[in-house]
N, C-alpha and C. Protein backbone atom coordinates (compact mmCIF):
# COMPACT_ATOMS: atom_id res chain seq x y z
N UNK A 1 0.82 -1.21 0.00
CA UNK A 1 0.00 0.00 0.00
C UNK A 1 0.86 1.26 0.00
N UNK A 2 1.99 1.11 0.75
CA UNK A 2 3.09 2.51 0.93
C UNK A 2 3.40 2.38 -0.25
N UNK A 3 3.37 1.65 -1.02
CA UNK A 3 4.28 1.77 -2.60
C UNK A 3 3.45 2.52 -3.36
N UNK A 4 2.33 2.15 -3.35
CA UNK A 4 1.51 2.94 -4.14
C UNK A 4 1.31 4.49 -3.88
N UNK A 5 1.04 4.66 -2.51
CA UNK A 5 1.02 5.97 -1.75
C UNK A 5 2.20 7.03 -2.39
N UNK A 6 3.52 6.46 -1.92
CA UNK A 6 4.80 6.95 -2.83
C UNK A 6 4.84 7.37 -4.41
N UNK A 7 4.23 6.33 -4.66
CA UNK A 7 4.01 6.46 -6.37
C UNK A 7 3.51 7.75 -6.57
N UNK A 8 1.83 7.63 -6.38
CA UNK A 8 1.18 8.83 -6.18
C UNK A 8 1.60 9.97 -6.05
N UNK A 9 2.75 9.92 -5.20
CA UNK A 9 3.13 11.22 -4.38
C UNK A 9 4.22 11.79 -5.32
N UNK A 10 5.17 10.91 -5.94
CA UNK A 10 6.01 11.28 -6.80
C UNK A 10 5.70 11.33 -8.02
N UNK A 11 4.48 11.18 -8.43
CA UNK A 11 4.19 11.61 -10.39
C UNK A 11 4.01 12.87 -10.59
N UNK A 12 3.85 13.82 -9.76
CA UNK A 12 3.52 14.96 -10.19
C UNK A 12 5.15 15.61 -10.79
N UNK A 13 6.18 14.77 -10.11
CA UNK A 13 7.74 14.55 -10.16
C UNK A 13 8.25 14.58 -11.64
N UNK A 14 7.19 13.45 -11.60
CA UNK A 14 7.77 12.47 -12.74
C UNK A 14 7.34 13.30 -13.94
N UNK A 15 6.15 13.89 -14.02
CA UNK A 15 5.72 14.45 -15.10
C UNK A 15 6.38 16.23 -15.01
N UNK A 16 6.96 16.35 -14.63
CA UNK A 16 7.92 17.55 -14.80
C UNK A 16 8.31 18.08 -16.13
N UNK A 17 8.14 17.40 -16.70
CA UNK A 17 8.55 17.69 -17.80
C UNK A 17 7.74 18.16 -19.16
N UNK A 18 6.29 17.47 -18.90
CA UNK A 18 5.49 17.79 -19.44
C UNK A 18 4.36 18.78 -18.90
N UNK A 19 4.33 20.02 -19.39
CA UNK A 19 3.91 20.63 -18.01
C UNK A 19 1.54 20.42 -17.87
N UNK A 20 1.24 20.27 -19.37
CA UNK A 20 0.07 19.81 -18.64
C UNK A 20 -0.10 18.35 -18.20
N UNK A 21 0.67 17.45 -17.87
CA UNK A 21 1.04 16.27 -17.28
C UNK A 21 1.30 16.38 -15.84
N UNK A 22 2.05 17.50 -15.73
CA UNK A 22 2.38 17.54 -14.16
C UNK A 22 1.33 18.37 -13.45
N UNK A 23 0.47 19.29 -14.21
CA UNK A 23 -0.16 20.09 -13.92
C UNK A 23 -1.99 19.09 -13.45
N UNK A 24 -1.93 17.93 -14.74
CA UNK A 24 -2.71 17.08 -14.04
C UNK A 24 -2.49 16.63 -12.94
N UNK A 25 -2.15 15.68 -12.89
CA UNK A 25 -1.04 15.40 -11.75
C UNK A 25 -1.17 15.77 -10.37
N UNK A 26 -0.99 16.75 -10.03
CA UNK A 26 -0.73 17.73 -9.23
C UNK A 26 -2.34 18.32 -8.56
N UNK A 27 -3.20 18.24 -9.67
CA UNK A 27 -4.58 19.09 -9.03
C UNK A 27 -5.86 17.48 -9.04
N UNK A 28 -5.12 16.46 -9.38
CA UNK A 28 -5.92 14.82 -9.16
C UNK A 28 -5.56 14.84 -7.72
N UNK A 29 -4.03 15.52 -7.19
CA UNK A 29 -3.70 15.20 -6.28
C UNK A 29 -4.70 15.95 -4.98
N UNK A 30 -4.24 16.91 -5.05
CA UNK A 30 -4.80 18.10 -4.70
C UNK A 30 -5.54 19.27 -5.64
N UNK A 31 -6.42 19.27 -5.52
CA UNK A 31 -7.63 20.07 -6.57
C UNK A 31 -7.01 21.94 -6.28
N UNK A 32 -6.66 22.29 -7.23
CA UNK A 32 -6.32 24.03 -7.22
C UNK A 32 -4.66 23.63 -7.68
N UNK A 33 -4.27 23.04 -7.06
CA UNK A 33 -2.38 22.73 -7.34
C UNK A 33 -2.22 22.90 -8.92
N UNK A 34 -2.47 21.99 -9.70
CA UNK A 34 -2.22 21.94 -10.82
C UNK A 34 -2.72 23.51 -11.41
N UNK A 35 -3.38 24.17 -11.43
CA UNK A 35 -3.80 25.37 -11.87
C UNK A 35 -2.61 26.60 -11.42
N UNK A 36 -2.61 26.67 -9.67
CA UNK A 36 -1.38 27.27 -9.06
C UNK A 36 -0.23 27.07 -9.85
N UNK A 37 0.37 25.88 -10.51
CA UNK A 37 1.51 25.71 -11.03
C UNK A 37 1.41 25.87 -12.35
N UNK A 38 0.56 25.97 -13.30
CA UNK A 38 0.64 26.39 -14.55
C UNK A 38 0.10 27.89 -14.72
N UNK A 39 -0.45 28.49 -14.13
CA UNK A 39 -0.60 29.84 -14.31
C UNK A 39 -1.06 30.73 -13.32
N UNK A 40 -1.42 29.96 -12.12
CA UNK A 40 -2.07 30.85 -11.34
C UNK A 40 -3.23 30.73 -11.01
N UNK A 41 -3.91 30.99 -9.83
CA UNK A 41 -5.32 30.45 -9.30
C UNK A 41 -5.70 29.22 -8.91
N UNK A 42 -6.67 28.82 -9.06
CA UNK A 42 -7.14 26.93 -8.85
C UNK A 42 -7.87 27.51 -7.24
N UNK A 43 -7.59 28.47 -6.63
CA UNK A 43 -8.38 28.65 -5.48
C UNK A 43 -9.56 27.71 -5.29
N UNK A 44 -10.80 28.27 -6.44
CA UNK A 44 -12.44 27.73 -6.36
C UNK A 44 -12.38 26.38 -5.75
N UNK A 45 -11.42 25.29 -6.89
CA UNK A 45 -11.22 23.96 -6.86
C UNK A 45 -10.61 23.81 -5.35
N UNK A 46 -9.69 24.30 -4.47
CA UNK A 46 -9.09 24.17 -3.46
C UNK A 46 -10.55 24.11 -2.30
N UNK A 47 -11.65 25.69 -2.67
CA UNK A 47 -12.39 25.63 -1.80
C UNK A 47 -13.47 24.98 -1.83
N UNK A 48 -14.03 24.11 -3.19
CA UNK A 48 -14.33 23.24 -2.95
C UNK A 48 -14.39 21.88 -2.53
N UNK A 49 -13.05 22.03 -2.44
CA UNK A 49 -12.46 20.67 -1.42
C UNK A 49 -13.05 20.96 -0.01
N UNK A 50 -12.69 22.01 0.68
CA UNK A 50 -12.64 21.83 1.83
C UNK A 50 -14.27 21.94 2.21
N UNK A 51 -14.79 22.52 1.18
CA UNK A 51 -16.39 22.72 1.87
C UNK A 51 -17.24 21.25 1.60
N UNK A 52 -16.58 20.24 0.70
CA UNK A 52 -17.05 19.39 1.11
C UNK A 52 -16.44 18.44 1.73
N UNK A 53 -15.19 18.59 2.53
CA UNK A 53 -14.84 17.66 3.32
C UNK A 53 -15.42 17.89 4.46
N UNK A 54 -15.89 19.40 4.89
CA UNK A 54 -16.70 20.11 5.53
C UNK A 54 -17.56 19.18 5.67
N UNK A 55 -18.45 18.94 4.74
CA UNK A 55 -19.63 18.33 4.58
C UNK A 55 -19.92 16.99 4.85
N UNK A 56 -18.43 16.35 4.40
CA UNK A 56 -18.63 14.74 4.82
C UNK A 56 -18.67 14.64 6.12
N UNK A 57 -17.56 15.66 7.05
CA UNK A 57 -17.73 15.35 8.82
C UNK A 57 -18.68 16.10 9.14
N UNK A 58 -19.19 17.12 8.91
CA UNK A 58 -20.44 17.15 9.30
C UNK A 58 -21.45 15.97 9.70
N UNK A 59 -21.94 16.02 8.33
CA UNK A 59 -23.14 14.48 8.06
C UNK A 59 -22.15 13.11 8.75
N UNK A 60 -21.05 13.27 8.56
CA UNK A 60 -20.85 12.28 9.45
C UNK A 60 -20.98 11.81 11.22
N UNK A 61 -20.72 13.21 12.05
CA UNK A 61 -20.73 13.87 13.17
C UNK A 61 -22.70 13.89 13.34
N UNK A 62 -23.42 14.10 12.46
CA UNK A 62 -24.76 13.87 12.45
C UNK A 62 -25.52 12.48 12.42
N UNK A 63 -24.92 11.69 11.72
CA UNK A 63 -24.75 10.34 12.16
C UNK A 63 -24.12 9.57 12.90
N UNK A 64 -23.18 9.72 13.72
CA UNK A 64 -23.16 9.06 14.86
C UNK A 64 -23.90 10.00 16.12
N UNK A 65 -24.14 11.26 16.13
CA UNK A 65 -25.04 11.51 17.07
C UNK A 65 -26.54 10.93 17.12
N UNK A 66 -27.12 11.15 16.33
CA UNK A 66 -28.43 10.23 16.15
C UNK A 66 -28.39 8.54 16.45
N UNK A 67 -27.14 8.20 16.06
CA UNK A 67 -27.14 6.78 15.89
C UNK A 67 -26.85 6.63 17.65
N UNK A 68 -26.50 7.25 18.12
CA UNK A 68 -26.10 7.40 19.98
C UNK A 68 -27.33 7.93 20.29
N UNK A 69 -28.21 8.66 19.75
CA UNK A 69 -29.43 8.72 20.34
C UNK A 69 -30.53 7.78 20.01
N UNK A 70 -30.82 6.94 19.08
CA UNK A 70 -31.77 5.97 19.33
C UNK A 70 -31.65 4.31 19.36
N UNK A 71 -30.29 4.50 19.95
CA UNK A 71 -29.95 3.26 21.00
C UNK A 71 -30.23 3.83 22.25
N UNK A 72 -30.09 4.72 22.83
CA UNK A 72 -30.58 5.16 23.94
C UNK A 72 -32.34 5.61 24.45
N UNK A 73 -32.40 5.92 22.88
CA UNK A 73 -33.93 5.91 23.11
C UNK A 73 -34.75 4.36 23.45
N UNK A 74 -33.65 3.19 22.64
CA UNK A 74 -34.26 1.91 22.22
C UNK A 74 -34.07 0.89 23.85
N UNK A 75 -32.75 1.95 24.53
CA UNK A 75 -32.56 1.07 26.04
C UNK A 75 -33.57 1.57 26.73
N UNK A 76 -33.79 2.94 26.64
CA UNK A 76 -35.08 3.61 27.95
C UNK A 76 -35.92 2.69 27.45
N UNK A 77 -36.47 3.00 26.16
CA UNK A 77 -38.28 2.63 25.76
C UNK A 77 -38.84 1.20 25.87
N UNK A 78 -37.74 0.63 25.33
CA UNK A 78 -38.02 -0.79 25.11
C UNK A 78 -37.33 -1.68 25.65
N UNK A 79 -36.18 -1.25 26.80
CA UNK A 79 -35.29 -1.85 27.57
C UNK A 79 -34.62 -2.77 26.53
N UNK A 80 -33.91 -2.82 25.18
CA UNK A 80 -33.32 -2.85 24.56
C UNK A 80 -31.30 -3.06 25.03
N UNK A 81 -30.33 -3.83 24.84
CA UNK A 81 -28.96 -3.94 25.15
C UNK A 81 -28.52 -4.06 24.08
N UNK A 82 -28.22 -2.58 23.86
CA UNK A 82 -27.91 -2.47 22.01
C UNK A 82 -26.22 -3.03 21.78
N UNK A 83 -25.44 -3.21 22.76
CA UNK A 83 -24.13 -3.68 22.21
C UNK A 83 -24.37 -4.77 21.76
N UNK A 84 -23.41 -4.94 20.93
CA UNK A 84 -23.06 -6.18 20.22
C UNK A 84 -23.86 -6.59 18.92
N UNK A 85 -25.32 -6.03 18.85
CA UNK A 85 -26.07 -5.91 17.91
C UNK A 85 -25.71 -5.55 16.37
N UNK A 86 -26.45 -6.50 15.91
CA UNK A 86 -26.29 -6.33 14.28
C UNK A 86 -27.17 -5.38 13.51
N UNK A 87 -27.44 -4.58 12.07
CA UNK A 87 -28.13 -4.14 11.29
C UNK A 87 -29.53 -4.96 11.72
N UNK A 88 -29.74 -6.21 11.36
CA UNK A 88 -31.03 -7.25 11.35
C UNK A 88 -31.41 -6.45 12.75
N UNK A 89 -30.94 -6.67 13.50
CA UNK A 89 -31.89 -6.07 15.21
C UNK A 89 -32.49 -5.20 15.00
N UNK A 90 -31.49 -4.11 14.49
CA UNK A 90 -31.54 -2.74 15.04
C UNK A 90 -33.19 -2.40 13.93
N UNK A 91 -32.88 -3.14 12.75
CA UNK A 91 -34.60 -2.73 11.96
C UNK A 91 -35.54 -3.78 12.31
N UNK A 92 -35.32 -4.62 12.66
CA UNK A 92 -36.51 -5.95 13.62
C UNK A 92 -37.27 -4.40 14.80
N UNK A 93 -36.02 -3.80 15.76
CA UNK A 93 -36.85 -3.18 16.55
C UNK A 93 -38.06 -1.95 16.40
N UNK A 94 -37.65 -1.37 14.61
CA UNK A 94 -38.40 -0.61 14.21
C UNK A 94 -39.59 -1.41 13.41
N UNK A 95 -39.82 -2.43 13.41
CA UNK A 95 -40.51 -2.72 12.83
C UNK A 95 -41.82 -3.75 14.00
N UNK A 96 -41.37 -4.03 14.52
CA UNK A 96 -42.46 -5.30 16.05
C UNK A 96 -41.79 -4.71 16.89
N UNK A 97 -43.04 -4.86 17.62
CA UNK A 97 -43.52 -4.18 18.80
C UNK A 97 -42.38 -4.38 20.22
N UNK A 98 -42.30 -6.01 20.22
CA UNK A 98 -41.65 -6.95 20.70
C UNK A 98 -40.89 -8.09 20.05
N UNK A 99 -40.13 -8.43 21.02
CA UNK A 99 -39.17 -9.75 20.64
C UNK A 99 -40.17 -11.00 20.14
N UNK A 100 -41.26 -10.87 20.92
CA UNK A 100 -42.31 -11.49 20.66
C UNK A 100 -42.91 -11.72 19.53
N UNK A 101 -43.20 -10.46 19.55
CA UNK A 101 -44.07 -9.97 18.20
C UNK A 101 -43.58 -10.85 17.00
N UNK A 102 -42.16 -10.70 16.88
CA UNK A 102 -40.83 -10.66 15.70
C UNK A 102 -41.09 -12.18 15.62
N UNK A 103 -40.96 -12.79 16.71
CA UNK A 103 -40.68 -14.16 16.35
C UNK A 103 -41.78 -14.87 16.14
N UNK A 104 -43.09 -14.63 16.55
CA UNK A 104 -44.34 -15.59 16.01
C UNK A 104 -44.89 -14.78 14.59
N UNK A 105 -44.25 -13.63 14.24
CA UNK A 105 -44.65 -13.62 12.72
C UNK A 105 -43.59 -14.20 12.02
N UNK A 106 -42.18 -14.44 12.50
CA UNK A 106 -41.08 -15.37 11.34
C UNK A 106 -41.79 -16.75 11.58
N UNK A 107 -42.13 -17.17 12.64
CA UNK A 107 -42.86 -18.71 12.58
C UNK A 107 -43.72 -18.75 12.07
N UNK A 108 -44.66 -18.12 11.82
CA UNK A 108 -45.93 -18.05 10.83
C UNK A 108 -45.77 -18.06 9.08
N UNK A 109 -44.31 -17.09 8.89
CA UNK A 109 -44.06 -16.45 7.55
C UNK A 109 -42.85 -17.72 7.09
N UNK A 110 -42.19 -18.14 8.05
CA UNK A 110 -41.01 -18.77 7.53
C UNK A 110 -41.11 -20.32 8.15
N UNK A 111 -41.83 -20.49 8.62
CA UNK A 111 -42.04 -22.03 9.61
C UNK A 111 -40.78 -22.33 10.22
N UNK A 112 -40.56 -23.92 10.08
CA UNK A 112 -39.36 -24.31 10.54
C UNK A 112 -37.83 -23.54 10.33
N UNK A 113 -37.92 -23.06 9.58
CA UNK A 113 -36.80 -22.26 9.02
C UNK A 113 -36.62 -20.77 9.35
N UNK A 114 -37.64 -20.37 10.19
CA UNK A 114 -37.52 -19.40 10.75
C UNK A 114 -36.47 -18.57 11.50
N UNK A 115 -36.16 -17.54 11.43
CA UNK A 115 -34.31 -17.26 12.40
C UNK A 115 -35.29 -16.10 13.55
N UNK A 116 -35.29 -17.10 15.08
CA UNK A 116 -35.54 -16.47 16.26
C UNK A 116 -34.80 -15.52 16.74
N UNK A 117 -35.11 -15.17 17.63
CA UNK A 117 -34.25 -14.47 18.85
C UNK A 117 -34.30 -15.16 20.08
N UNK A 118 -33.18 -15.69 20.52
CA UNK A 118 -33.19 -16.54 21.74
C UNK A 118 -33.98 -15.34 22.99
N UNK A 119 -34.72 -16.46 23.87
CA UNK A 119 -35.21 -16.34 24.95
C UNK A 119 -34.16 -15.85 26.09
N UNK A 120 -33.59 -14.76 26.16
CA UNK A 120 -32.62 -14.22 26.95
C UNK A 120 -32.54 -13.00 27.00
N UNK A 121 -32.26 -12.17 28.15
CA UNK A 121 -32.35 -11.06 28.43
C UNK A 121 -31.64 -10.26 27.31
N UNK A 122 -30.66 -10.70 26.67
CA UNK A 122 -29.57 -9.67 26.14
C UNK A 122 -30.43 -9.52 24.57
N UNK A 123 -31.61 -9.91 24.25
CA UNK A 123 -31.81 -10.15 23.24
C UNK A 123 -34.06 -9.53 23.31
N UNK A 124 -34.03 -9.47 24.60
CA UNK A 124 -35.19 -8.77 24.67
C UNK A 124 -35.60 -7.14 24.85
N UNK A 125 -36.80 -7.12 23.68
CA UNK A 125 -37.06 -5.98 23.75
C UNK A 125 -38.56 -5.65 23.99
N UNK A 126 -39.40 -4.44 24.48
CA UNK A 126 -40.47 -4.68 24.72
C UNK A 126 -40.92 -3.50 24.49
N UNK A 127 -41.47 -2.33 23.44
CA UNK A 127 -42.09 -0.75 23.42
C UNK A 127 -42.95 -0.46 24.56
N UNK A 128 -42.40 0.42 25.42
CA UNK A 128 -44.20 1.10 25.81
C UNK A 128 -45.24 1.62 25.16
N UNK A 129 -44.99 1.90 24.36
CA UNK A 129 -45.80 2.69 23.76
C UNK A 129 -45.62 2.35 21.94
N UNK A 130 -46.19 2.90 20.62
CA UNK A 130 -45.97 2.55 19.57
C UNK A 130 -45.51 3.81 19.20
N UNK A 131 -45.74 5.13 19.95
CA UNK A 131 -44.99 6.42 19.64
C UNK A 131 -43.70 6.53 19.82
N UNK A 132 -43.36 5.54 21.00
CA UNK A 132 -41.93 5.61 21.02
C UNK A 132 -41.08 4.65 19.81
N UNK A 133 -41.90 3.62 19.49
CA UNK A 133 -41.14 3.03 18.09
C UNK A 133 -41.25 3.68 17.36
N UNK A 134 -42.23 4.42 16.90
CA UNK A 134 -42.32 5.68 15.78
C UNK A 134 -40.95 6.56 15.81
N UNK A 135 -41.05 7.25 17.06
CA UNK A 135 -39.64 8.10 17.31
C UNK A 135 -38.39 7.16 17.27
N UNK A 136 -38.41 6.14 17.30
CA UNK A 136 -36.75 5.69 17.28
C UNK A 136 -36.74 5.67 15.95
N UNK A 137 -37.52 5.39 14.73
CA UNK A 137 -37.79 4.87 13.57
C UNK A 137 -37.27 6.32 12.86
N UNK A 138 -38.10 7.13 13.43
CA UNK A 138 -37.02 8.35 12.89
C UNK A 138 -36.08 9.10 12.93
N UNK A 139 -35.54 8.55 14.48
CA UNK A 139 -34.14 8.52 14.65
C UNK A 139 -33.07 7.92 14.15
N UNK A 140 -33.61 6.77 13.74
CA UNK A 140 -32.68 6.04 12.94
C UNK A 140 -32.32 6.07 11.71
N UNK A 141 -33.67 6.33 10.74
CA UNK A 141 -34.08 7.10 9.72
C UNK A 141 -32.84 8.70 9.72
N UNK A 142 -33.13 9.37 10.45
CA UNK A 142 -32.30 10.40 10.37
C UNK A 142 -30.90 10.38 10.29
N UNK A 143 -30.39 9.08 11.35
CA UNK A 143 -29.03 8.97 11.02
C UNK A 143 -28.68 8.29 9.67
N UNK A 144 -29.19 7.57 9.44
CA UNK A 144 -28.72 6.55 7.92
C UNK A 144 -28.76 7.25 6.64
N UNK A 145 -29.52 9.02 7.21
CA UNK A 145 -29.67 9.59 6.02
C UNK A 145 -28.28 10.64 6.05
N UNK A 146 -27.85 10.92 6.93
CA UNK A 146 -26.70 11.50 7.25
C UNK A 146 -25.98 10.51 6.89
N UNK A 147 -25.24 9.35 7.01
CA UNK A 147 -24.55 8.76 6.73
C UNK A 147 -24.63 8.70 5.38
N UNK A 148 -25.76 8.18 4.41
CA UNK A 148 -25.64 8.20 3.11
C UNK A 148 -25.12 9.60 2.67
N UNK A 149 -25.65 10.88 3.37
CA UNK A 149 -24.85 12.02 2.77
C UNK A 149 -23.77 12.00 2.97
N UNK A 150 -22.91 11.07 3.62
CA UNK A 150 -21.65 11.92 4.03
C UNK A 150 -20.95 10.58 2.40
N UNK A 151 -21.43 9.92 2.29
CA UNK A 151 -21.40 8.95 1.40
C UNK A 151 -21.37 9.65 -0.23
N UNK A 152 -22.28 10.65 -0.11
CA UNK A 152 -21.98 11.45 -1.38
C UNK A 152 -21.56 12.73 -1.56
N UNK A 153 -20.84 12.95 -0.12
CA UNK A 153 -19.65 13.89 0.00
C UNK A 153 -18.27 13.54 -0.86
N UNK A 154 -18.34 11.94 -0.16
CA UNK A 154 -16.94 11.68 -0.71
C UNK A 154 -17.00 11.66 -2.18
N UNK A 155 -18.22 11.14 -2.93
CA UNK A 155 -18.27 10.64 -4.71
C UNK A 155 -17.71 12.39 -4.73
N UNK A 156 -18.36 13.52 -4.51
CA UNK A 156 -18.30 14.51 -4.87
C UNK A 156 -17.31 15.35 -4.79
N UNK A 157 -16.01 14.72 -3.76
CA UNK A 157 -14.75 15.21 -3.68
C UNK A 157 -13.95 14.45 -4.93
N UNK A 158 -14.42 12.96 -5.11
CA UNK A 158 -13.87 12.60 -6.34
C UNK A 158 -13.66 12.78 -7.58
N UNK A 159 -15.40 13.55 -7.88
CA UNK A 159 -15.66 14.42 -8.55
C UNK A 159 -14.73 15.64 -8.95
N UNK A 160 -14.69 16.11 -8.05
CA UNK A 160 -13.39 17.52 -7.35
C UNK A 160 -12.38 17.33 -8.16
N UNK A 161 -11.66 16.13 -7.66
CA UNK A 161 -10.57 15.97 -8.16
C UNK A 161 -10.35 15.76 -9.63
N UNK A 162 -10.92 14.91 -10.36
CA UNK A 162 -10.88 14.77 -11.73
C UNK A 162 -11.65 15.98 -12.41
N UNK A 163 -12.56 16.70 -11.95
CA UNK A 163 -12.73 17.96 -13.03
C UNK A 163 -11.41 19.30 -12.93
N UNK A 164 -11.24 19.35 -11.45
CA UNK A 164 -9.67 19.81 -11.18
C UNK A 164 -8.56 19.39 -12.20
N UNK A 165 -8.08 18.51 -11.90
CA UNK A 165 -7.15 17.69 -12.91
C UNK A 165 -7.32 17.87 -14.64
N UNK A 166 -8.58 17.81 -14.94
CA UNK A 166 -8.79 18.11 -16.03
C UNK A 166 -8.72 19.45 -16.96
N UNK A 167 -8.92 20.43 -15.92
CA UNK A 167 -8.98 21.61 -16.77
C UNK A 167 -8.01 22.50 -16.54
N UNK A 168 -7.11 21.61 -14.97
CA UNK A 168 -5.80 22.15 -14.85
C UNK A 168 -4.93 21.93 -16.22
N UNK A 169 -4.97 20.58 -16.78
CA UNK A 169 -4.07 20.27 -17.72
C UNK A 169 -4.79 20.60 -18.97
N UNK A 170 -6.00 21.55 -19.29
CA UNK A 170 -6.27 22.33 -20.09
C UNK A 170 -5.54 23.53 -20.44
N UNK A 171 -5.79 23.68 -18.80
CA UNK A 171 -4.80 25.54 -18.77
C UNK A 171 -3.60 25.65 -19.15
N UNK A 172 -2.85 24.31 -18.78
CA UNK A 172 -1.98 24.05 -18.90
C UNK A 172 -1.04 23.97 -20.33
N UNK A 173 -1.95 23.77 -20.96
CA UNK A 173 -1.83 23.24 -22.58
C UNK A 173 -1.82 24.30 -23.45
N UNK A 174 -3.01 24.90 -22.97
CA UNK A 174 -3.17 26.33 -23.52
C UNK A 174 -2.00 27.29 -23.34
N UNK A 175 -1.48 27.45 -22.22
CA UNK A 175 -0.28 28.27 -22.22
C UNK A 175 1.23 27.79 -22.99
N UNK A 176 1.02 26.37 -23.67
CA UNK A 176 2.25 26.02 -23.75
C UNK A 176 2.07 25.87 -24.98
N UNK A 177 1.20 26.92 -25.64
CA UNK A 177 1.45 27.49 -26.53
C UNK A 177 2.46 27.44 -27.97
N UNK A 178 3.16 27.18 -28.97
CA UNK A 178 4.75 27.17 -29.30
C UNK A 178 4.76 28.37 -30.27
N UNK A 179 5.62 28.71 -30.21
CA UNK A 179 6.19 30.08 -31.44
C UNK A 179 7.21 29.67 -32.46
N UNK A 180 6.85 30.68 -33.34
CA UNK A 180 7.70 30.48 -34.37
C UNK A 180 8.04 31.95 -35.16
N UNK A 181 9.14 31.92 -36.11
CA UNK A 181 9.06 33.48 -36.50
C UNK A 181 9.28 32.95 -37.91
N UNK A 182 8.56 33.89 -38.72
CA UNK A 182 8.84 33.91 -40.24
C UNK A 182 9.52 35.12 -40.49
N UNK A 183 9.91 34.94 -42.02
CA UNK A 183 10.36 36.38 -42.47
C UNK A 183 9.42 36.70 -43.32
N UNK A 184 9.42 38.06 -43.61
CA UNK A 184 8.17 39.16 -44.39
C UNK A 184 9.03 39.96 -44.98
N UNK A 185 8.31 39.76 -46.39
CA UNK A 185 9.45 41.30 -47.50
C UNK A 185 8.40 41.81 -47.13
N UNK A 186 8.15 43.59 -47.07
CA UNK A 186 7.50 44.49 -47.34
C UNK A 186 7.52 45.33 -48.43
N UNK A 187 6.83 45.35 -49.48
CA UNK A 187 7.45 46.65 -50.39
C UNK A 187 6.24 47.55 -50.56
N UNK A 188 7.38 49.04 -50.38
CA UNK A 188 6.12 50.02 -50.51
C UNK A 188 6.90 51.06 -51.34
N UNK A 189 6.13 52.29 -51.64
CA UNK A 189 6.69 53.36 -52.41
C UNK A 189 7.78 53.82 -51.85
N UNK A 190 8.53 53.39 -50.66
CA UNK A 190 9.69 54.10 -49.95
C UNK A 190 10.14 53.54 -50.34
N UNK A 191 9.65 51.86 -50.50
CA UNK A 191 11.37 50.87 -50.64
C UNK A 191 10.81 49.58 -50.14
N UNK A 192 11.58 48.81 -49.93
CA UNK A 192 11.18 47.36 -49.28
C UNK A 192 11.85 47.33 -47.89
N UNK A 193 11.09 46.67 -47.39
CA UNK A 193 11.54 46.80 -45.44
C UNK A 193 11.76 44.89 -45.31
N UNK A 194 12.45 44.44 -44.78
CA UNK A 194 12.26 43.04 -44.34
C UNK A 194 12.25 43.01 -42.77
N UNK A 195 11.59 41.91 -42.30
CA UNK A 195 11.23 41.78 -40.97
C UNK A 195 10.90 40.50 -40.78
N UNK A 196 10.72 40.15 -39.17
CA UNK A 196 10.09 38.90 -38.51
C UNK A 196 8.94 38.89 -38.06
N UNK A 197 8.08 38.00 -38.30
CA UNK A 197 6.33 37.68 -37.74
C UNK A 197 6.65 37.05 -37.46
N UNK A 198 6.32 36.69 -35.78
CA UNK A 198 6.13 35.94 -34.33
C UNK A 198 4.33 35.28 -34.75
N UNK A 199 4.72 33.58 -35.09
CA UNK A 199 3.41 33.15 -34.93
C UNK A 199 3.21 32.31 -33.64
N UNK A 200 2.19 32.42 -33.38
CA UNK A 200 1.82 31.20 -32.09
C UNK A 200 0.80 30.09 -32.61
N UNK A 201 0.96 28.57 -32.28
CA UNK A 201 0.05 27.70 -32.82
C UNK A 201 -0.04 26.84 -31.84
C-alpha cells in the first residue's frame, strides 16, 4: 500500500517535464495545485475541497449523534442492550412491537426455518408505547440519512478531483502554446523593409 502511496506522491515529479502532465497530476492530487503551477489560481477547486470535506464530517458527526441517540432511546423505551447488535436487530426493533411480536410472525411467515431471537435477556425488547417506536424509527431514519450524505460527500470530492485535474491540464496546454518566427518582405513606395512575424500555434 506505501508503494503505491509513494508512487502517487512522486508523479507529479515524474511528469515535470510535461507541463500539462504535471499540472494534471498535481490538481488529481490536490484540486487548485495543478492550476497554481501552470498559471495561477485553482483557489475555487481548493475551496471546494474543503467545503465538502466540511460536509462529509459534518453528516458524518450527524450520524453518529443520532445513531447514539436511538440506542438510547431503544434502552429507555423498550429496555433494549444495544451492544453487540447487528443491522437485522436494530430494523426488527423498528418494525415489532416486541421480541415477541418478531418471532411468532417469522414462525408463521417462515415455519421451521424461521431465524428467532433466543429467549434471553440480552436479546429482549419490549415498546411502551408505539410512539416511542415511531420516534426511534425516525431517529434512525435520520441517522442513515446522514450517513448516506456523508457517502456522497466523498463521490463529490472525487468528482473535485478529476474535473480539477482536467482543466488544470487544459490551462496548462493552452499556455504552452509554441512560437515560431517567419520572415516578411515588405514593399512600398519608400522601398522594401524586411522583418520577422512571431506566430503562435
Amino acid at each position: 500500500m506505501w508503494r503505491w502511496i509513494a508512487l502517487i506522491l512522486l508523479l507529479p515529479g515524474i511528469a515535470e517535464a510535461g507541463t500539462s502532465q504535471g499540472a494534471f497530476w498535481r490538481s488529481l492530487l490536490v484540486p487548485g495545485w495543478g492550476q497554481k503551477y501552470a498559471r495561477g489560481g485553482g483557489g475555487g477547486f481548493l475551496a471546494a475541497e474543503l467545503a465538502l470535506w466540511g460536509g462529509y464530517w459534518g453528516f458524518e458527526w450527524l450520524g453518529q449523534v443520532r445513531r447514539d441517540q436511538y440506542r438510547a432511546h431503544a434502552a429507555e423505551r423498550a429496555g433494549v442492550r444495544p451492544e453487540g447488535k447487528g443491522r437485522d436487530y436494530f430494523d426488527d426493533l423498528g418494525f415489532y412491537a416486541s421480541r415477541l411480536e418478531h418471532n411468532q410472525f417469522a414462525r408463521y411467515e417462515d415455519g421451521p426455518d424461521a431465524e428467532l431471537y433466543p429467549v434471553e435477556a440480552d436479546f429482549f425488547w419490549e415498546w411502551d408505547r408505539d410512539e416511542s417506536r415511531q420516534r426511534y424509527r425516525e431517529l434512525r431514519n435520520s441517522s442513515q440519512h446522514a450517513q448516506r450524505q456523508a457517502l456522497y460527500m466523498t463521490g463529490l470530492v472525487v468528482v473535485n478531483h478529476l474535473v480539477s485535474a482536467i482543466h488544470a491540464a487544459r490551462v496548462a496546454r493552452a499556455d504552452q502554446a509554441q512560437t515560431g518566427f517567419a520572415p516578411k518582405v515588405a514593399v512600398g513606395p519608400g522601398g522594401a523593409a524586411f522583418f520577422l512575424v512571431r506566430h503562435f500555434y
